[in-house]
Protein backbone atom coordinates (compact mmCIF):
# COMPACT_ATOMS: atom_id res chain seq x y z
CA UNK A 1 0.00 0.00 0.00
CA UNK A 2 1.43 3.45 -0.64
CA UNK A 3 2.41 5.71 1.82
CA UNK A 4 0.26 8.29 0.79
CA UNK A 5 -2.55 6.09 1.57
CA UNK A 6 -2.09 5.77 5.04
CA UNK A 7 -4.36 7.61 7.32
CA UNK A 8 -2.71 10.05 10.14
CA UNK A 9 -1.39 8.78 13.64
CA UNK A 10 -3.27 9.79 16.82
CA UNK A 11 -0.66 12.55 16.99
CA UNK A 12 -1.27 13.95 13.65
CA UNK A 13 -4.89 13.64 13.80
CA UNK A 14 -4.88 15.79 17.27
CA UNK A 15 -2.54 18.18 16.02
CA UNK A 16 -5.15 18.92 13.51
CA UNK A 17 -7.77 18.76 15.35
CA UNK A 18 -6.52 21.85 17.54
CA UNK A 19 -5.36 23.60 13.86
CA UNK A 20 -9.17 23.52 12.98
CA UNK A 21 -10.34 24.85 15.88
CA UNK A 22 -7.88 27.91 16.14
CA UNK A 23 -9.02 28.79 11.87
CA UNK A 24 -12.72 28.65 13.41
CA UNK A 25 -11.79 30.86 16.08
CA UNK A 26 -10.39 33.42 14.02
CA UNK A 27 -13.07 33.46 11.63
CA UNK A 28 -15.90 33.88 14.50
CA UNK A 29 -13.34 36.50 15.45
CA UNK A 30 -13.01 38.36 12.04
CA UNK A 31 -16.56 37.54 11.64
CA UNK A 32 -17.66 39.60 14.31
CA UNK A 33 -15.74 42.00 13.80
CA UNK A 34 -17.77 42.62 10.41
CA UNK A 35 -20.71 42.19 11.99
CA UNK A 36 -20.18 44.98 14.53
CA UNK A 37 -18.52 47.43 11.91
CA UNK A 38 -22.24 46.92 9.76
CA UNK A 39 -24.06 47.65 12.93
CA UNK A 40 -22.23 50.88 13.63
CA UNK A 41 -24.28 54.08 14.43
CA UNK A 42 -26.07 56.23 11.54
CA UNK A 43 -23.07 58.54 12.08
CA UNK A 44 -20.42 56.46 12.36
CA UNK A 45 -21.40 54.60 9.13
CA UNK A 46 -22.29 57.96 7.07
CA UNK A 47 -18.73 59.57 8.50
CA UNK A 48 -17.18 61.52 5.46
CA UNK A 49 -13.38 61.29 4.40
CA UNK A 50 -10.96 63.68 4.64
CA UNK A 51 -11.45 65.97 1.65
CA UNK A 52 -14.56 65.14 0.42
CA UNK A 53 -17.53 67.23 -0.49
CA UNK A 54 -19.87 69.01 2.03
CA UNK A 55 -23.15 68.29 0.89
CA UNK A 56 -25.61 71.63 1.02
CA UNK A 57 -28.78 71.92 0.12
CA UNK A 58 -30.85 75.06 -1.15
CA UNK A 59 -34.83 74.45 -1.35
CA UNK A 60 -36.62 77.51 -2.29
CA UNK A 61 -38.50 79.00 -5.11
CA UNK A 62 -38.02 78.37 -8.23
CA UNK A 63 -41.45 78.55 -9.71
CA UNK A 64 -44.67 79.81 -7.85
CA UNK A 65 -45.75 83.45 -7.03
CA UNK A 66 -42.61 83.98 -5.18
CA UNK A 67 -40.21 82.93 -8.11
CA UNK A 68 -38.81 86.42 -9.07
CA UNK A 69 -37.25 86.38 -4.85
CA UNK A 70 -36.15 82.84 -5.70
CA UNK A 71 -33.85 84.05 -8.53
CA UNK A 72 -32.67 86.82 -6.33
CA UNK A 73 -31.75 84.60 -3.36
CA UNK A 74 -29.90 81.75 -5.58
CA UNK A 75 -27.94 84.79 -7.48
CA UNK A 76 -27.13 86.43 -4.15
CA UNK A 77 -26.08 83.02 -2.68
CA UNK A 78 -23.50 81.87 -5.73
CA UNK A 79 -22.26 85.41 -5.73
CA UNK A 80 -22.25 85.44 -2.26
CA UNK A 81 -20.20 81.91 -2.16
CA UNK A 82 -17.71 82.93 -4.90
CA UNK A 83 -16.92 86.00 -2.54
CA UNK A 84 -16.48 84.43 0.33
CA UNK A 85 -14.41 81.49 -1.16
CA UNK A 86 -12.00 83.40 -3.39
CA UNK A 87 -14.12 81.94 -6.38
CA UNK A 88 -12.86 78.33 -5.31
CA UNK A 89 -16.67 77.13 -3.45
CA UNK A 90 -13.80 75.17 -1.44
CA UNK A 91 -13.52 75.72 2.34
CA UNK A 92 -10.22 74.25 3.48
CA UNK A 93 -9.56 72.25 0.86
CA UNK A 94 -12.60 70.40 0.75
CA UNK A 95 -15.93 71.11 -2.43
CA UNK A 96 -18.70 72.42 -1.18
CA UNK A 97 -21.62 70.84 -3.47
CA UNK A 98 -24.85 72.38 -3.76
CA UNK A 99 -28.01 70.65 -4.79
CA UNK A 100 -31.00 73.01 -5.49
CA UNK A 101 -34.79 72.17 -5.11
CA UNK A 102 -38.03 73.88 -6.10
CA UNK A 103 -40.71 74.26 -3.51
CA UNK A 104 -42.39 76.51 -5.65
CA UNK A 105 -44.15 78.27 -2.28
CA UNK A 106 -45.74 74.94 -1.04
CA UNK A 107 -44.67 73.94 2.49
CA UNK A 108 -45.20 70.17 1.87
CA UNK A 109 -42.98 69.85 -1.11
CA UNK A 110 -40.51 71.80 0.98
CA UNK A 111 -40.56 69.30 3.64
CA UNK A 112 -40.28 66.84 1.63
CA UNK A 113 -36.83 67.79 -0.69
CA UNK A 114 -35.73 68.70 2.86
CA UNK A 115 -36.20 65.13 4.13
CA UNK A 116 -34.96 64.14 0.72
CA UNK A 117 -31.25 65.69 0.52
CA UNK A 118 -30.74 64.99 4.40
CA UNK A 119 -31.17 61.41 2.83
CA UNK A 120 -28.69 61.93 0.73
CA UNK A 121 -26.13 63.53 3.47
CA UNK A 122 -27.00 67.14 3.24
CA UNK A 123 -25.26 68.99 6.53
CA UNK A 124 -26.71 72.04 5.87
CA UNK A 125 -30.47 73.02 4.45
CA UNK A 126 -31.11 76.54 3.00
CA UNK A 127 -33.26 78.91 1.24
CA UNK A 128 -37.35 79.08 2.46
CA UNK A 129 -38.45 82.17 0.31
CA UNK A 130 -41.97 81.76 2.14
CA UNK A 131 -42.64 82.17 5.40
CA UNK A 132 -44.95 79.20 5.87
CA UNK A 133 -42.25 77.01 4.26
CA UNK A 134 -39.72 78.42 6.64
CA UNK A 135 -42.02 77.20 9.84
CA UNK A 136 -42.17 73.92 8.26
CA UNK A 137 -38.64 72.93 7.47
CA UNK A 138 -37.18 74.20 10.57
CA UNK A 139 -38.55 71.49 12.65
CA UNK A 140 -37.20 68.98 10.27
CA UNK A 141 -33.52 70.35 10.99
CA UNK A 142 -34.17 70.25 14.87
CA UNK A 143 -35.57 66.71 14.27
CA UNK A 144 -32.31 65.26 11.95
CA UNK A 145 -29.56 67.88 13.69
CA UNK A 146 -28.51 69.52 10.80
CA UNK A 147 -27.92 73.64 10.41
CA UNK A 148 -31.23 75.03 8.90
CA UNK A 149 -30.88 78.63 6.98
CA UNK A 150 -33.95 80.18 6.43
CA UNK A 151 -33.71 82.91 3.48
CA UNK A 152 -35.94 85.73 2.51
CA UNK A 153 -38.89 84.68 4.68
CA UNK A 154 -39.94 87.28 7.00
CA UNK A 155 -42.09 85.36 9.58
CA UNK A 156 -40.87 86.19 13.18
CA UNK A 157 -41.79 82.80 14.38
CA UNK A 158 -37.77 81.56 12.81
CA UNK A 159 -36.32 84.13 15.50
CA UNK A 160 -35.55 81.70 18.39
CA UNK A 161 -37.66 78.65 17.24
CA UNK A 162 -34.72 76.12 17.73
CA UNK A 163 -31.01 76.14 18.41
CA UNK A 164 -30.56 74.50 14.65
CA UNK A 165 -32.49 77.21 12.78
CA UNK A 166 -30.56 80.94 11.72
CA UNK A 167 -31.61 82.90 9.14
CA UNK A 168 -30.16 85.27 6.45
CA UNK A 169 -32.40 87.95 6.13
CA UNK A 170 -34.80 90.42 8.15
CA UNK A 171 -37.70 89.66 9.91
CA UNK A 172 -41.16 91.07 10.40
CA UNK A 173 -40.62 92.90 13.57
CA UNK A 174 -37.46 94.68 11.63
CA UNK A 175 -39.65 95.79 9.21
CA UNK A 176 -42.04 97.38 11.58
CA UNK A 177 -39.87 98.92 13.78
CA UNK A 178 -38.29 100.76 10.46
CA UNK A 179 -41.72 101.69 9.54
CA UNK A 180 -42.21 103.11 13.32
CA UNK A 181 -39.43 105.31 12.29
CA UNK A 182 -41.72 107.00 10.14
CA UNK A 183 -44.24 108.22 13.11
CA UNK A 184 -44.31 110.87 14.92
CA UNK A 185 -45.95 109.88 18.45
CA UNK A 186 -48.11 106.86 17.84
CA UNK A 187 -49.74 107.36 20.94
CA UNK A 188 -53.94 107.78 20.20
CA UNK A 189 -53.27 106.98 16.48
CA UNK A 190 -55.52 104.42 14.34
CA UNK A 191 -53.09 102.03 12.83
CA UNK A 192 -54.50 99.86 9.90
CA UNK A 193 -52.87 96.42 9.01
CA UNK A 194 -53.70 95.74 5.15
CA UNK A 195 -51.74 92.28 4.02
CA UNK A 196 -52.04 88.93 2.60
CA UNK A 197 -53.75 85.79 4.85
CA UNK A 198 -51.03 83.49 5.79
CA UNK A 199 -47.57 83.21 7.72
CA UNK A 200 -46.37 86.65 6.51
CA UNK A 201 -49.54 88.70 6.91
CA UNK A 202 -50.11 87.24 10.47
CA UNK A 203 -46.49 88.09 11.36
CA UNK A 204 -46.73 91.77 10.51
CA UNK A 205 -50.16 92.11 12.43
CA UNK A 206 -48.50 91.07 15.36
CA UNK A 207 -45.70 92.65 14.83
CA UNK A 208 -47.24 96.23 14.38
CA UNK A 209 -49.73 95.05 17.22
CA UNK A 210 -46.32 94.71 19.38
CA UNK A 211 -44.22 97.47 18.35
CA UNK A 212 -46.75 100.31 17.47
CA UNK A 213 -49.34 99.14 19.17
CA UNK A 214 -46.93 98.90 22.26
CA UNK A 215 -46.16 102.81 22.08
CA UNK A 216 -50.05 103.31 22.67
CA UNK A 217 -51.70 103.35 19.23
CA UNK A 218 -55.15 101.38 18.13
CA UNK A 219 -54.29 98.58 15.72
CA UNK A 220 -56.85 96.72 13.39
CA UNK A 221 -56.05 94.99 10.72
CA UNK A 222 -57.27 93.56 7.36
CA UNK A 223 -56.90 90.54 5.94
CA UNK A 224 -56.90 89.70 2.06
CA UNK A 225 -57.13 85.88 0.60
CA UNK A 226 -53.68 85.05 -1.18
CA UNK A 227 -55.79 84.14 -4.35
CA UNK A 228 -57.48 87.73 -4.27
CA UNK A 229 -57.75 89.52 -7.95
CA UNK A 230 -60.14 92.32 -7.24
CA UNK A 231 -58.67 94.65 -4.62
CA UNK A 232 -61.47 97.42 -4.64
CA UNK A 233 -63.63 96.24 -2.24
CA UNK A 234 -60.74 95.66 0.27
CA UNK A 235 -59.92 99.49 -0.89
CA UNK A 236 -63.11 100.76 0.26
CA UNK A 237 -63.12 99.06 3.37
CA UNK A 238 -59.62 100.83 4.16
CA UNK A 239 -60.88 104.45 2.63
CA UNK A 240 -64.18 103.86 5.38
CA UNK A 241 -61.98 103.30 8.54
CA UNK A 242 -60.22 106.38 7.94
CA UNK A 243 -56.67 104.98 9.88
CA UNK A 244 -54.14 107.53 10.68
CA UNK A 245 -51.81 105.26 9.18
CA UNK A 246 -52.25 102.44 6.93
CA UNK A 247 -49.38 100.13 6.95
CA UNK A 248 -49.46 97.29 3.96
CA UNK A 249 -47.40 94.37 4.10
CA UNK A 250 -47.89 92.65 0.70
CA UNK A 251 -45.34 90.19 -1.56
CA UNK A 252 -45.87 88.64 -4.96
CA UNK A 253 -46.93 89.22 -8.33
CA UNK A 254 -50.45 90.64 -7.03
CA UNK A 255 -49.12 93.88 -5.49
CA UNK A 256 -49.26 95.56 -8.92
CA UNK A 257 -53.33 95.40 -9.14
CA UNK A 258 -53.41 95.92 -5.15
CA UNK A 259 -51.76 99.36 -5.64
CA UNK A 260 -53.80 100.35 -8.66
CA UNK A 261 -57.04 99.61 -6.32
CA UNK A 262 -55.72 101.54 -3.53
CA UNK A 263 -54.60 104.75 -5.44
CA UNK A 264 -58.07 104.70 -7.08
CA UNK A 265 -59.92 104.57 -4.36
CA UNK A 266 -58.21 107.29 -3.38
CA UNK A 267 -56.35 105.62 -0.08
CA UNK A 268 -53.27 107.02 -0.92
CA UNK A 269 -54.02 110.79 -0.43
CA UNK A 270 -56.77 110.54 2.49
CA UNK A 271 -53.82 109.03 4.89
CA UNK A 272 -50.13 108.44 5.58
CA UNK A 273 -49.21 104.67 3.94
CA UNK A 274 -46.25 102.94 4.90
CA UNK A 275 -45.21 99.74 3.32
CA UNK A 276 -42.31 98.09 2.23
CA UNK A 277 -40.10 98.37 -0.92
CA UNK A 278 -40.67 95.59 -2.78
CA UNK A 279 -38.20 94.14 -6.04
CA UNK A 280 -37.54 96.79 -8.72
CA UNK A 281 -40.28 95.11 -10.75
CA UNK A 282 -42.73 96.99 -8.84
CA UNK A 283 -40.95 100.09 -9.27
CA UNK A 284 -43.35 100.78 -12.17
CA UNK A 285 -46.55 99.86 -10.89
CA UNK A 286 -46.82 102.86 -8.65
CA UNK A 287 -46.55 105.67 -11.05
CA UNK A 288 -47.27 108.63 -9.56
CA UNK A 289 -48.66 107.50 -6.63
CA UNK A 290 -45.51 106.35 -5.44
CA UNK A 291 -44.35 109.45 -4.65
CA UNK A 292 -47.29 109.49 -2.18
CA UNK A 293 -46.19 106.19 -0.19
CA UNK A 294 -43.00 106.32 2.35
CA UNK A 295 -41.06 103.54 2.09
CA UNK A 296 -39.11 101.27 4.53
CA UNK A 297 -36.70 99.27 2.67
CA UNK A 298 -34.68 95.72 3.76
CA UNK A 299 -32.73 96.33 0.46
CA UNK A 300 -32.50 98.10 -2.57
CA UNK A 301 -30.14 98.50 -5.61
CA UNK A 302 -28.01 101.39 -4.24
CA UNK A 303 -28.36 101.32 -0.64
CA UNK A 304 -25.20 100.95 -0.17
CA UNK A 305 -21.70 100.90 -2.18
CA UNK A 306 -19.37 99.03 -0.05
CA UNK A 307 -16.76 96.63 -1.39
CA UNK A 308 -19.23 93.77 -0.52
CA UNK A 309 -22.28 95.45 -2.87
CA UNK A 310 -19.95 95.74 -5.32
CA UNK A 311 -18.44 92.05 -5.37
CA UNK A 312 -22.20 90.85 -5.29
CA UNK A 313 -23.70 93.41 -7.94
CA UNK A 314 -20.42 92.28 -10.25
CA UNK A 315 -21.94 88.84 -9.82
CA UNK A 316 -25.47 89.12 -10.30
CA UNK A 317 -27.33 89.65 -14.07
CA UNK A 318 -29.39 92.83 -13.50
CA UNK A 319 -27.84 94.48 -10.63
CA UNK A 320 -29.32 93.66 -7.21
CA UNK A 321 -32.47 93.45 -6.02
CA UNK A 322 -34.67 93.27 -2.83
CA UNK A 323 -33.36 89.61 -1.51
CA UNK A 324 -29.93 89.50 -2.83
CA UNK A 325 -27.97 90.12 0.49
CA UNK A 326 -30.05 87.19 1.51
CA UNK A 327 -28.43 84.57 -0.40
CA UNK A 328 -25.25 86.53 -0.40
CA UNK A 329 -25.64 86.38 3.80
CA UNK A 330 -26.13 82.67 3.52
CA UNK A 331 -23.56 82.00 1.59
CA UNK A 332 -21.34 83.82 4.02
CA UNK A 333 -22.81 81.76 7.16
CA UNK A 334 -22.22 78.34 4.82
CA UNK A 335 -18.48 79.20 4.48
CA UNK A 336 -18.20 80.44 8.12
CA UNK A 337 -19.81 77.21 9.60
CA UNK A 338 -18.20 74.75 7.21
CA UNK A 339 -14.65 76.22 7.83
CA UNK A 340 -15.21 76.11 11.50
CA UNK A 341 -17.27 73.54 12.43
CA UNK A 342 -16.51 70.79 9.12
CA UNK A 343 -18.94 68.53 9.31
CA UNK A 344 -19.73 68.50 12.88
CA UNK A 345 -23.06 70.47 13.11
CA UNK A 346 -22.85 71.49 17.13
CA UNK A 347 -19.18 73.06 16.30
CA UNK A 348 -21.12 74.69 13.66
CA UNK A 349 -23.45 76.48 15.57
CA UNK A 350 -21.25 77.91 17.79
CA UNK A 351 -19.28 79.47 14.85
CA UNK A 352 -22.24 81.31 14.07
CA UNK A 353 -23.97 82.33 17.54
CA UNK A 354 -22.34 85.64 18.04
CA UNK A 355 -20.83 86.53 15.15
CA UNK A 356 -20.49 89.68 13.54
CA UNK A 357 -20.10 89.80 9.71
CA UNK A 358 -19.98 92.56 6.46
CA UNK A 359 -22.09 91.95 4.12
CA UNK A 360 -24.07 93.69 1.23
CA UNK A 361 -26.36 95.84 3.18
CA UNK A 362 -23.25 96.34 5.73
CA UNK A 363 -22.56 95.24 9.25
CA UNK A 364 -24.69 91.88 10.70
CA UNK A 365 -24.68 90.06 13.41
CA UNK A 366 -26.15 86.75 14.49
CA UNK A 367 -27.32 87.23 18.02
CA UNK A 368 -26.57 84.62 20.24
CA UNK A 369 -29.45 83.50 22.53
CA UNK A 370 -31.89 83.68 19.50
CA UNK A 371 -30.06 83.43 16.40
CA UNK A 372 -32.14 87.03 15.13
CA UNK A 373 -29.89 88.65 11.99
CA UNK A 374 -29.61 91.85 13.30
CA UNK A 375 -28.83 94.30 10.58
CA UNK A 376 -29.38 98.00 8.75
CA UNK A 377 -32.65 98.91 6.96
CA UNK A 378 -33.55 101.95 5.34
CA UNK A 379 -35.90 104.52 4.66
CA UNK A 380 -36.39 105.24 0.88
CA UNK A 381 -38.89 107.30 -1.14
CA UNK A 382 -39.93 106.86 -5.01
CA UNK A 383 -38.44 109.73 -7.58
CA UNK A 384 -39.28 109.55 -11.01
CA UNK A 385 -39.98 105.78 -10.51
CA UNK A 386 -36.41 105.07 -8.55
CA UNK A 387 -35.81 104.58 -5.12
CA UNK A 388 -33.22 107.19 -2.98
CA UNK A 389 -32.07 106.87 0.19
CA UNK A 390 -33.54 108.82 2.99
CA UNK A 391 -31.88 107.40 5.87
CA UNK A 392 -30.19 104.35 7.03
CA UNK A 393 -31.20 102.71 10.04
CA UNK A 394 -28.26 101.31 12.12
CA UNK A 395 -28.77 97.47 13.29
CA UNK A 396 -29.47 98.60 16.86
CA UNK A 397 -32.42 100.89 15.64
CA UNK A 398 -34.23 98.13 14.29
CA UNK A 399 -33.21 95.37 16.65
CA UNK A 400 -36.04 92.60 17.55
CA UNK A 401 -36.59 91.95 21.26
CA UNK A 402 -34.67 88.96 22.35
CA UNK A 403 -36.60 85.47 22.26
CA UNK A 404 -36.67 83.17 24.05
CA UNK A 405 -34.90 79.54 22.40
CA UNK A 406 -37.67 77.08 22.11
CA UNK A 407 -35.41 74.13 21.53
């Protein structure tokens, strides 16, 4: 019988006996091992590399009535991050990719690209034109812990709402208190409220009711559906009451026929208006009867000439507009808590809490305990159909109260 035939000693065969069991350990071992690195933590697992992109993502509008402030923000913001990255879009070293989503005005699809490019590994969510959007997404940052910057929507209710949320423009009570500028003791006066139903008009009702009303002044208000055409009888109802002041908070591409119905109806001559400056668009749609309205202004093409205005306005295809600094704000606050805080979103935060920035409309600060921009305004009037400066309105002037952090 050949050798080779033979079958192993009791020696050999124990020997391999104790070599099998020692592979088998090492494989439970390694197999473990593989089974624990699988089961790692959502973070652990979705940990980026050295150098690789940070994911941001910018849902705004796009299409909808508030469009035209949608292509001011996204202009502001890419103008905003060129500036602020020496035309790189790199913060120390590593891309910072941008993924852009159309909420066209609609809360629900705005939650719901929100959700979507967290998915994906979005750090940072941006833009909210609307304020009713805004108040929607900024839960869903609070909820996933990632930085949430709300753009051109106005509604107070972002101020302070949770320790995740910051915005990059003004807010309501801004607004107001630049349009209290305008009044000589408000004490006794009848102050009228004339804006849209919905997150924005509800925020400047309560914000005139706060700040005007505060100083001693009667405030009513009156409400108009966001699908309203015909504006006269909501004219009429404003030319009856007979306010002292009439203070109209309006956005979108109905102000034009709003305007028409108030001038008239005669509203413009019988009492002092106040309202807001909308985009240059408008401009036109007063006619002569702008030079009857005062205007309080968050931004307009001109306002101010500082190196910052003029890298944005190089930047941006038909000068600046109304929500430019916006986007040209959030870009700053991107690059400031990406090259801070990388991808850790707590380190972020604190980056921004507190800091003090130069921007377009000129000095800003994020306030700490609420995360309020506070920032200039202005006071404008309508010449020929363009907007000069009356008077700017430093940061403090205009300065929210404090609020109190809800989360």
């Amino acid at each position: 019988m050949p050798l080779s035939s033979v079958g192993p000693t009791t020696k050999q065969q124990r020997g391999r006996n104790i070599g099998d069991a020692a592979v088998r350990k090492r494989l439970i071992i390694l197999a473990a091992a593989l089974f624990a690195a699988g089961c790692g933590t959502p973070q652990e697992a979705a940990a980026p590399q050295a150098g690789a992109p940070v994911k941001v993502g910018l849902v705004y509008s796009q299409s909808g009535a508030l469009a035209s402030y949608g292509k001011q923000y996204i202009e502001g913001f890419k103008a905003g991050l060129a500036q602020a990255t020496g035309g790189t879009n790199k913060v120390n070293g590593r891309a910072i990719e941008v993924t852009e989503a159309d909420d066209a005005g609609d809360p629900a699809k705005a939650v719901s690209a929100a959700k979507d490019l967290i998915g994906k590994g979005a750090k940072i969510i941006a833009g909210s034109t609307s304020s009713g959007v805004a108040l929607q997404v900024a839960p869903i940052a609070a909820q996933n812990k990632v930085l949430f910057v709300s753009g051109p929507a106005a509604t107070d209710g972002i101020t302070g709402v949770n320790r995740y949320t910051f915005r990059s423009g003004r807010q309501s009570y801004q607004d107001v208190l630049a349009a209290k500028s305008f009044i000589q003791a408000p004490a006794g006066k009848n102050v009228l409220v004339f804006a849209q139903e919905g997150a924005f008009g509800s925020a400047n009702v309560a914000a005139v009711t706060a700040v005007i009303g505060g100083a001693g002044a009667k405030v009513s208000s009156i409400l108009v559906p966001a699908s309203a055409t015909d504006f006269t009888p909501f004219a009429s109802q404003i030319k009856t009451a007979k306010p002292d002041l009439l203070f109209v908070a309006w956005a979108g591409t109905t102000a034009a026929g709003m305007w028409q119905a108030l001038d008239q109806q005669a509203v413009l001559s019988s009492t002092t208006v106040v309202t807001g400056l909308d985009q240059k668009a408008s401009y036109p749609t007063f006619g002569a009867a702008g030079e009857k309205v005062s205007f309080l202004s968050h931004y307009f093409d001109g306002a101010t000439d500082n190196d910052f205005a003029k890298s944005a306005a190089g930047n941006v295809s038909g000068g600046l507009d109304i929500f430019s600094p916006d986007g040209f704000n959030a870009a700053q606050m991107i690059v400031r808590a990406i090259g801070q805080g990388g991808d850790d979103v707590e380190k972020m935060i604190a980056a921004l809490e507190g800091w003090s920035f130069d921007g377009v409309k000129g000095k800003n600060t994020i306030r700490k305990q609420d995360h309020a921009l506070l920032q200039p305004m202005f006071q404008v009037k309508l010449v020929g159909g363009k907007p000069q400066l009356v008077k700017a309105l430093n940061p403090d002037e205009v300065a929210p109260p404090a609020a109190a952090m809800k989360s």
